[in-house]
N, C-alpha and C. Protein backbone atom coordinates (compact mmCIF):
# COMPACT_ATOMS: atom_id res chain seq x y z
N UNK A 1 0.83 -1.17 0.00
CA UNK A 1 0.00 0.00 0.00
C UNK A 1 0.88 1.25 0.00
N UNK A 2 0.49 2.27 -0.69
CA UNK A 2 1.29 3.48 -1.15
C UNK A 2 1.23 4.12 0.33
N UNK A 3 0.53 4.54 0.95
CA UNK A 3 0.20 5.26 2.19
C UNK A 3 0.38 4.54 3.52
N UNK A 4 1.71 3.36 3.67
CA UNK A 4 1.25 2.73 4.74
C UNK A 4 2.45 2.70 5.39
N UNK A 5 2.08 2.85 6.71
CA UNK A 5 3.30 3.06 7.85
C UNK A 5 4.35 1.44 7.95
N UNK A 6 5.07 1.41 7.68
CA UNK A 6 5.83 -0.30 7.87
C UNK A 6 6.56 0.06 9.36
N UNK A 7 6.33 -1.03 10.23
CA UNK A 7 6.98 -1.07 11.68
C UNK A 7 8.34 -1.78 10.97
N UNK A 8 9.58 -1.39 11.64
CA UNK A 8 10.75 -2.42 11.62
C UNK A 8 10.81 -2.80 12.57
N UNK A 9 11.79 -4.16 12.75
CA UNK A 9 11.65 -5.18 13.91
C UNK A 9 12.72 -4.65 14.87
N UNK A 10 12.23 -4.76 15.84
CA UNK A 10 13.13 -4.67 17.22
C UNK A 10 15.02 -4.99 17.04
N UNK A 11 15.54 -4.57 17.64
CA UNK A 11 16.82 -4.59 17.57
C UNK A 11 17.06 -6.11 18.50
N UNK A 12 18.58 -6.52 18.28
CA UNK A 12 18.97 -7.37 18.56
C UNK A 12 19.36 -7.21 20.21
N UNK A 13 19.28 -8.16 20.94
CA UNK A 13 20.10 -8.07 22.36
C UNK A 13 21.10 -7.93 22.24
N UNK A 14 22.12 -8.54 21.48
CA UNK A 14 23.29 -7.68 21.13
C UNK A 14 23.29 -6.35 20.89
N UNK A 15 23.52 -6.29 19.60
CA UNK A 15 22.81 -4.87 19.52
C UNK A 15 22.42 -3.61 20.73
N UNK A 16 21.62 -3.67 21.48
CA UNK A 16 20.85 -3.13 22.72
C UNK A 16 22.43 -2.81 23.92
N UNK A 17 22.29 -4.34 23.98
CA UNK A 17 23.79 -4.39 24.96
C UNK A 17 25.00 -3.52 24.63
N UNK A 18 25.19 -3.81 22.93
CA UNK A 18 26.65 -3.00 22.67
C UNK A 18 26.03 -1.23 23.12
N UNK A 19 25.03 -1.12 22.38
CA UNK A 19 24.98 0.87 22.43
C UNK A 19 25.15 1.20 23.85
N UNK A 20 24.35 0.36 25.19
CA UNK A 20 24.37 1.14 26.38
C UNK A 20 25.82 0.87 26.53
N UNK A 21 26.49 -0.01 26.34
CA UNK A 21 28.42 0.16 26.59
C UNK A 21 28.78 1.39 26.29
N UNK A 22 28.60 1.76 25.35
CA UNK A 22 29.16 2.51 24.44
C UNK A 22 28.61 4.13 25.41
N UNK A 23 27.38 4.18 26.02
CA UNK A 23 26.85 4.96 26.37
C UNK A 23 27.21 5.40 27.75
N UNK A 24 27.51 4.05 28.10
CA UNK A 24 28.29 4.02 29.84
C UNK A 24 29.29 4.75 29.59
N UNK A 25 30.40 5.07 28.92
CA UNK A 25 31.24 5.43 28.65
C UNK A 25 31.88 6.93 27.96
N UNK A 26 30.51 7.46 27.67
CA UNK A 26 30.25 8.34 26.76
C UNK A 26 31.14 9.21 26.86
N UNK A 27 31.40 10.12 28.21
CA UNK A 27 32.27 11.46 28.26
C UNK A 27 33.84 10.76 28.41
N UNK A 28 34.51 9.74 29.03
CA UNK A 28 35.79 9.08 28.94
C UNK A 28 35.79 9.09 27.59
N UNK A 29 35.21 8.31 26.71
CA UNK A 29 35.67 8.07 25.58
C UNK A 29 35.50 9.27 24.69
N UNK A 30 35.03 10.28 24.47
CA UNK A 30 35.33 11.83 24.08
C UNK A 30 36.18 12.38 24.49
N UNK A 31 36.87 12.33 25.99
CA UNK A 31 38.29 12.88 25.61
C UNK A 31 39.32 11.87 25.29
N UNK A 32 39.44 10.91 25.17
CA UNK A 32 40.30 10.00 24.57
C UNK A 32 40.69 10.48 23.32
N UNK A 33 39.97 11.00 22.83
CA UNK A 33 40.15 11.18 21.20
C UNK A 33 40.49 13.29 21.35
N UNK A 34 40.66 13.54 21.71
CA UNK A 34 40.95 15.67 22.12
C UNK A 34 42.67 15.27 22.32
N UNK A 35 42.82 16.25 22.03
CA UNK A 35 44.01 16.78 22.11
C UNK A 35 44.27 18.08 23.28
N UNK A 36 44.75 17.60 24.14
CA UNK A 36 44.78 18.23 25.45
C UNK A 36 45.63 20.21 25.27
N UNK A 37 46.98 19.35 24.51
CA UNK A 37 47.25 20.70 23.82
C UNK A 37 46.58 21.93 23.37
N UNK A 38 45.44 21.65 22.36
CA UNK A 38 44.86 21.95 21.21
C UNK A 38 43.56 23.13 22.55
N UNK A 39 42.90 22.33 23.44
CA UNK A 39 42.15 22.72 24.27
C UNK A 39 42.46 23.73 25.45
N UNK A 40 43.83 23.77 25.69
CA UNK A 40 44.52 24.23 26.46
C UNK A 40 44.66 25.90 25.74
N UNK A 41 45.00 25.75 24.33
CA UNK A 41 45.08 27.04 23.45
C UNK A 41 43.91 27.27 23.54
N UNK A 42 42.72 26.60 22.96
CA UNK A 42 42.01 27.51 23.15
C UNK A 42 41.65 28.02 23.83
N UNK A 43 41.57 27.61 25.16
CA UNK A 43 40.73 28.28 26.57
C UNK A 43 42.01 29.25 26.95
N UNK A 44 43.13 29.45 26.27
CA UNK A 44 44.07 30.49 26.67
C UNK A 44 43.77 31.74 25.73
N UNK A 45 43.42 31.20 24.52
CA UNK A 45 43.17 32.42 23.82
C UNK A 45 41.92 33.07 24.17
N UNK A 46 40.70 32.02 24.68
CA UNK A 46 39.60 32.99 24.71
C UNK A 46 39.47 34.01 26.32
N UNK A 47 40.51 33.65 27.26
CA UNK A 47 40.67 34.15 28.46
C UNK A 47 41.52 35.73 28.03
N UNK A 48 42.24 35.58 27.14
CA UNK A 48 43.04 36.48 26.64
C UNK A 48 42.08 37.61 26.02
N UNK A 49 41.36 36.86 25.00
CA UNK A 49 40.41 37.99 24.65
C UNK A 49 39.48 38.56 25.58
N UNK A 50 38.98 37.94 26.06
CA UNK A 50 38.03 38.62 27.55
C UNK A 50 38.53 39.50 28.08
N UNK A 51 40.02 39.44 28.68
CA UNK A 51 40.49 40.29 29.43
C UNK A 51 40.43 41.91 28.57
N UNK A 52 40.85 41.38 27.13
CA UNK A 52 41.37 42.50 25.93
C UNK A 52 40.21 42.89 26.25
N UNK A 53 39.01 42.59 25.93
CA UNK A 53 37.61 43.44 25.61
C UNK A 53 36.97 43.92 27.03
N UNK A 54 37.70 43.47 28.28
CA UNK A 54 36.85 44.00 29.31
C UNK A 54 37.90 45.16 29.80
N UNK A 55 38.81 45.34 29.34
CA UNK A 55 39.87 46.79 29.72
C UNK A 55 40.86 46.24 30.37
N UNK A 56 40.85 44.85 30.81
CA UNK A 56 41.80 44.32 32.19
C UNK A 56 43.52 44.98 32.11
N UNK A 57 43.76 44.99 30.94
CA UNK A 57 45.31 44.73 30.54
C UNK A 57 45.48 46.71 31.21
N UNK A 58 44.87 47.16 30.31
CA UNK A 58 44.55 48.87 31.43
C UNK A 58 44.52 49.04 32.35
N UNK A 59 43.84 47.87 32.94
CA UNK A 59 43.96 48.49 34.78
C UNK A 59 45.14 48.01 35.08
N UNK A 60 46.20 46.96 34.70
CA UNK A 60 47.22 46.53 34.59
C UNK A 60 48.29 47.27 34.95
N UNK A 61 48.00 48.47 33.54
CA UNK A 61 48.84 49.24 33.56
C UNK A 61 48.56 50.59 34.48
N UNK A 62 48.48 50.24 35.50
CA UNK A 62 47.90 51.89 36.19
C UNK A 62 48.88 52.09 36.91
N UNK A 63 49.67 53.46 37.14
CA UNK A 63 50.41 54.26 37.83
C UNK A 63 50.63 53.52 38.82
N UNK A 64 49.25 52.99 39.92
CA UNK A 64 49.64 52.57 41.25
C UNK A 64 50.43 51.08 41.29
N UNK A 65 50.20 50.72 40.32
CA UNK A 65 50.74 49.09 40.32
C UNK A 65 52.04 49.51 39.70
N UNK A 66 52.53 50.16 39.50
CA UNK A 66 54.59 50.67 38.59
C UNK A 66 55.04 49.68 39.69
N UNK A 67 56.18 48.87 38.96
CA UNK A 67 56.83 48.21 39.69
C UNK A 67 56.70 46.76 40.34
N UNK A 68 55.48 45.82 40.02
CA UNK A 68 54.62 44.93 40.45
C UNK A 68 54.98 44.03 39.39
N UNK A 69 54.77 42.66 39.50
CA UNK A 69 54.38 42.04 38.86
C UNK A 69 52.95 41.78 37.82
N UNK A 70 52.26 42.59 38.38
CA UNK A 70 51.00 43.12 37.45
C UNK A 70 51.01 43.75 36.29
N UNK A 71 51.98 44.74 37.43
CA UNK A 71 52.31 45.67 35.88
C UNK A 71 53.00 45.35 35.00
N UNK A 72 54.28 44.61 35.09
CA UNK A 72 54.85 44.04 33.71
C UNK A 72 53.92 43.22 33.27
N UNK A 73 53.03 42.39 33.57
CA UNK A 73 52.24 41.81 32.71
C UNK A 73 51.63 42.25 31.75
N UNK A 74 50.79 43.52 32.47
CA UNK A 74 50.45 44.45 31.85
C UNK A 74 51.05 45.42 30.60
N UNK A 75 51.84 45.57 30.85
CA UNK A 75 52.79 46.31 29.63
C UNK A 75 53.31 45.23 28.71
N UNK A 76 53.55 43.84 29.12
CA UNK A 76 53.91 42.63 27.63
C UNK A 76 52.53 42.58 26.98
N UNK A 77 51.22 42.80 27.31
CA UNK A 77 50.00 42.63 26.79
C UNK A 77 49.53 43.96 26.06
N UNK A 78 50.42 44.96 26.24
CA UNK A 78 49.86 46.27 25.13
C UNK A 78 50.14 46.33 23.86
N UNK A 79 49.29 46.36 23.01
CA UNK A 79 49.42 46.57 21.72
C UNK A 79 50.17 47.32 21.44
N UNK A 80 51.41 47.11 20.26
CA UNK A 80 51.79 48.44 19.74
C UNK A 80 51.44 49.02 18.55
N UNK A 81 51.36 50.13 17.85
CA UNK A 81 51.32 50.72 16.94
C UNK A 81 51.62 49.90 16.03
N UNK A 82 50.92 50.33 14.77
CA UNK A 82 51.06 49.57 13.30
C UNK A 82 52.05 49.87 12.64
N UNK A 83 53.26 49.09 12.51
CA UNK A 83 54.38 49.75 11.94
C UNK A 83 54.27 48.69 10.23
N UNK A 84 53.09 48.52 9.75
CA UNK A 84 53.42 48.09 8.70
C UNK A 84 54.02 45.97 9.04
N UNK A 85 53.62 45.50 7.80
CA UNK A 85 54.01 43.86 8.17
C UNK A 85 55.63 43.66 7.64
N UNK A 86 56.66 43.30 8.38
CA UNK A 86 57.75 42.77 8.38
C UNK A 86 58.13 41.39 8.31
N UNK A 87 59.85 40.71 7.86
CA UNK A 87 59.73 39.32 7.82
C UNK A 87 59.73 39.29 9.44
N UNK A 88 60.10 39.52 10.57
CA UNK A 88 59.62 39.56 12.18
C UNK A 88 58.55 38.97 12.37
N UNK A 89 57.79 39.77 11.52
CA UNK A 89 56.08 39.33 12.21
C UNK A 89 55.84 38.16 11.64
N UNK A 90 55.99 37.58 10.72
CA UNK A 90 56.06 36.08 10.17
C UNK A 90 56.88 35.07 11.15
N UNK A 91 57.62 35.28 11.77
CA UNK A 91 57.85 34.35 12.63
C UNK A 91 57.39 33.34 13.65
């Protein structure tokens, strides 16, 4: 019949058995396969940008902190001026 719903048959007990394994396991076996490296960059770069867009690296640099370990942080994280692209910056 053109219009007719077909049931398929039930899965195998095998079958059934293997997926919940597979399911027990679910978040172990997702990082098995990541690259710890790879995750590490990113959650460094996007902490980096946060700071950039919330002013942090500025308060960094404030008068009262001269001399701190803050503050040099602060001053390796300031942008400099556009001097044009060099072979340097390819490095």
């Amino acid at each position: 019949m053109a219009g007719s719903i077909s049931v398929g048959t039930a899965p195998s007990a095998e079958a059934v058995r293997s997926s919940q394994t597979h399911k027990r396991s679910g978040p172990a076996s997702a990082a098995e396969g990541r690259l710890a490296s790879l995750d590490f960059f990113r959650g460094l770069t996007m902490f980096m940008l946060v700071g950039e867009s919330t002013g942090l690296y500025e308060l960094l640099r404030a008068p009262t902190l001269n001399g701190t370990v803050l503050s040099h942080i602060g001053w390796q994280l300031e942008h400099h001026p556009w001097n044009g692209l060099h072979c340097w910056d390819l490095i």
